[in-house]
C-alpha atoms as a PDB file:
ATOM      1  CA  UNK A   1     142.987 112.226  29.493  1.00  0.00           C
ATOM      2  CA  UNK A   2     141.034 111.777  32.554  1.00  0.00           C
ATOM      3  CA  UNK A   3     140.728 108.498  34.779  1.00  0.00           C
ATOM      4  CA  UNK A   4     137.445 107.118  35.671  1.00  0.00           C
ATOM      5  CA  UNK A   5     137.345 105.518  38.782  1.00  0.00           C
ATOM      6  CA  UNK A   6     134.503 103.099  39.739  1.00  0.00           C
ATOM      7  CA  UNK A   7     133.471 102.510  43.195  1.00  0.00           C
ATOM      8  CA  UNK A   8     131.857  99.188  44.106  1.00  0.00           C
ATOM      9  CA  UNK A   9     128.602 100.925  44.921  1.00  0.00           C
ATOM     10  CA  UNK A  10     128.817 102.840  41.622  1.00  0.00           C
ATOM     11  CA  UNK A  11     128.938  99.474  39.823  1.00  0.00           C
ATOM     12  CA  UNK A  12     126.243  98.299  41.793  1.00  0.00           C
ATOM     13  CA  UNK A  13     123.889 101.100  40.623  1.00  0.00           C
ATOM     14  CA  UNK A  14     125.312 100.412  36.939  1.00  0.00           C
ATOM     15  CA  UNK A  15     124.639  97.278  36.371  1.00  0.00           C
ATOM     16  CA  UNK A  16     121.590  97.857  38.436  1.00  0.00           C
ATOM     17  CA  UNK A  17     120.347 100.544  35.811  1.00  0.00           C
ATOM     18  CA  UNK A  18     122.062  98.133  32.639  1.00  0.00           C
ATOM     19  CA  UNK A  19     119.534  95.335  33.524  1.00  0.00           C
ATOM     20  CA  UNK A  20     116.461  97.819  33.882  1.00  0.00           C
ATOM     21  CA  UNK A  21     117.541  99.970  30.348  1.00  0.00           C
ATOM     22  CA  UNK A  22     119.636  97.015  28.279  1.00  0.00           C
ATOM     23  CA  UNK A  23     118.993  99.434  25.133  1.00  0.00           C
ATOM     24  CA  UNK A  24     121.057 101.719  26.699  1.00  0.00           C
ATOM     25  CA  UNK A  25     123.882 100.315  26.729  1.00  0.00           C
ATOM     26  CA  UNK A  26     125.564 101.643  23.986  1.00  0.00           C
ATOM     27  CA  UNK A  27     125.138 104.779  24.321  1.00  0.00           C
ATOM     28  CA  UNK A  28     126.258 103.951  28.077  1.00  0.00           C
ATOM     29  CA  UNK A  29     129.705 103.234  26.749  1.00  0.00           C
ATOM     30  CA  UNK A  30     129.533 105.883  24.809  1.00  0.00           C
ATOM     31  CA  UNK A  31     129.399 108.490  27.215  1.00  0.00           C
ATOM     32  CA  UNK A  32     132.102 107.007  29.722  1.00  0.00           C
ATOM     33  CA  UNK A  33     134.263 107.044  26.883  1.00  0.00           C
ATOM     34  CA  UNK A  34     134.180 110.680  25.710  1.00  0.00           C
ATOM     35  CA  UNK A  35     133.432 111.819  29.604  1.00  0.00           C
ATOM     36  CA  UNK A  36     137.236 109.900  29.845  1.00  0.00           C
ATOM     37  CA  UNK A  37     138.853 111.743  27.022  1.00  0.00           C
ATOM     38  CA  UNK A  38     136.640 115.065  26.891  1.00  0.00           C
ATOM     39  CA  UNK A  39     134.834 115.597  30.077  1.00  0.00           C
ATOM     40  CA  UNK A  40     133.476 119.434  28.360  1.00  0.00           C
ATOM     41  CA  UNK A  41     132.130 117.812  25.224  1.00  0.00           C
ATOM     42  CA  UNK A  42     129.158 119.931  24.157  1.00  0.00           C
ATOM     43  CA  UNK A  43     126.787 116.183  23.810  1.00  0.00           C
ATOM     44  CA  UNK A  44     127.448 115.266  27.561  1.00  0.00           C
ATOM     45  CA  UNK A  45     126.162 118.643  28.801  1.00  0.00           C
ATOM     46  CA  UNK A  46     128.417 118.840  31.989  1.00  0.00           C
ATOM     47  CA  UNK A  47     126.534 120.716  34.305  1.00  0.00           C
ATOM     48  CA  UNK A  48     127.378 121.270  38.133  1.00  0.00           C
ATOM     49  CA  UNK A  49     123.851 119.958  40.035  1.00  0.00           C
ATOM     50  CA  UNK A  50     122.258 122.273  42.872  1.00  0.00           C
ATOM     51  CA  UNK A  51     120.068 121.755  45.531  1.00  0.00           C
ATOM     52  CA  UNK A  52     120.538 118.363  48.116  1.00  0.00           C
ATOM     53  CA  UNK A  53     122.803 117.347  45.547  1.00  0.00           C
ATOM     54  CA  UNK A  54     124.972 120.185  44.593  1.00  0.00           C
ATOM     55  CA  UNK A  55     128.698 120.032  44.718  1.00  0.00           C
ATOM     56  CA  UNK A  56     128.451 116.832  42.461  1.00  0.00           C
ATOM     57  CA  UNK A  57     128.359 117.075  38.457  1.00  0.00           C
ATOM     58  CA  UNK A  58     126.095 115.630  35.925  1.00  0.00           C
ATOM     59  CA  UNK A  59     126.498 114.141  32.364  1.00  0.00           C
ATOM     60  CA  UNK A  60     123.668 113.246  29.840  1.00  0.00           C
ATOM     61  CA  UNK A  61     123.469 109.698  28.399  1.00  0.00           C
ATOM     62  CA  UNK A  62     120.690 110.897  26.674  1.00  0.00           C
ATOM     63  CA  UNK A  63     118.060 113.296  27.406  1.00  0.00           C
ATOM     64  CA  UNK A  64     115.850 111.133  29.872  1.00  0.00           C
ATOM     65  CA  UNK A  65     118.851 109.427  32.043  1.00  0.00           C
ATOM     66  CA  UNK A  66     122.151 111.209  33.163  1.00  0.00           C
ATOM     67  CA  UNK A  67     125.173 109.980  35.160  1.00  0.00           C
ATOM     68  CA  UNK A  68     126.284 111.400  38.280  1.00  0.00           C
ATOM     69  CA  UNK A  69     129.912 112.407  38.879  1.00  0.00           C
ATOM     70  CA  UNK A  70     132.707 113.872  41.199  1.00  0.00           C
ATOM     71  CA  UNK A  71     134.367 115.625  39.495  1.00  0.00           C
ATOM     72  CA  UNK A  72     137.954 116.370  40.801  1.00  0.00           C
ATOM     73  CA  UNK A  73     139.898 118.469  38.541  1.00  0.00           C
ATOM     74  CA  UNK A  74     143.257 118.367  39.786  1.00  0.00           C
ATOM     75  CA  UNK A  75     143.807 114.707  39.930  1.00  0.00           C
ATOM     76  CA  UNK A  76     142.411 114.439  36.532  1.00  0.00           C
ATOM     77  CA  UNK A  77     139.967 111.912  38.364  1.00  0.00           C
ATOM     78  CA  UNK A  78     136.250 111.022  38.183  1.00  0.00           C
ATOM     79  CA  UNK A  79     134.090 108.943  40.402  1.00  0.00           C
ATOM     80  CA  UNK A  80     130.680 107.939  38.530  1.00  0.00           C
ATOM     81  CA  UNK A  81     128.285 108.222  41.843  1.00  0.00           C
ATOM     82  CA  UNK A  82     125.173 107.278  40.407  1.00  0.00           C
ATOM     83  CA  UNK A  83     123.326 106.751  36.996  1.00  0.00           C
ATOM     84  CA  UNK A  84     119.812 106.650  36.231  1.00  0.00           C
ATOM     85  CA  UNK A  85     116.900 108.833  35.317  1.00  0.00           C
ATOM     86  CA  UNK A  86     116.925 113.108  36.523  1.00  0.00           C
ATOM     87  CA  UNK A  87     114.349 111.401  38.912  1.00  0.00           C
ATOM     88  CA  UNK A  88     116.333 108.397  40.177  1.00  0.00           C
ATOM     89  CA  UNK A  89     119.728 109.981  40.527  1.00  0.00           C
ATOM     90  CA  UNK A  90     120.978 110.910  43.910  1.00  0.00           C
END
């Protein structure tokens, strides 16, 4: 199982992006969860990010907003960096 760590900024942007999309929320949760226990599950479409961004990873809450991550592999670790829409994500 993987560890989730949350930076104070990240939970800034969260709860940030939980009081602009409150009917997101549960499916939110959702993905955290299953990015904690299965990080390659086909419904989070993992996907390494390229560009000004690269080097970072992203996950799909749904198919509109996406979660940011670092992604580091052999501490079993992952750092949420940002969450939001493809176009408010950096």
């Amino acid at each position: 199982m993987y560890k989730i760590i949350f930076t104070e900024s990240y939970v800034k942007r969260a709860r940030k992006f939980i009081k602009k999309h409150p009917d997101l929320i549960t499916q939110y949760e959702k993905t955290l969860k299953l990015l904690e226990v299965n990080p390659s599950h086909p419904s989070l479409r993992l996907h390494k990010l390229v560009g000004k961004i690269s080097g970072f990873y992203s996950v799909s809450i749904n198919m509109t907003h996406r979660i940011m991550i670092d992604f580091i592999i052999e501490d079993d670790e992952i750092i949420p960096i940002s969450v939001g829409s493809h176009d408010e994500v950096y």
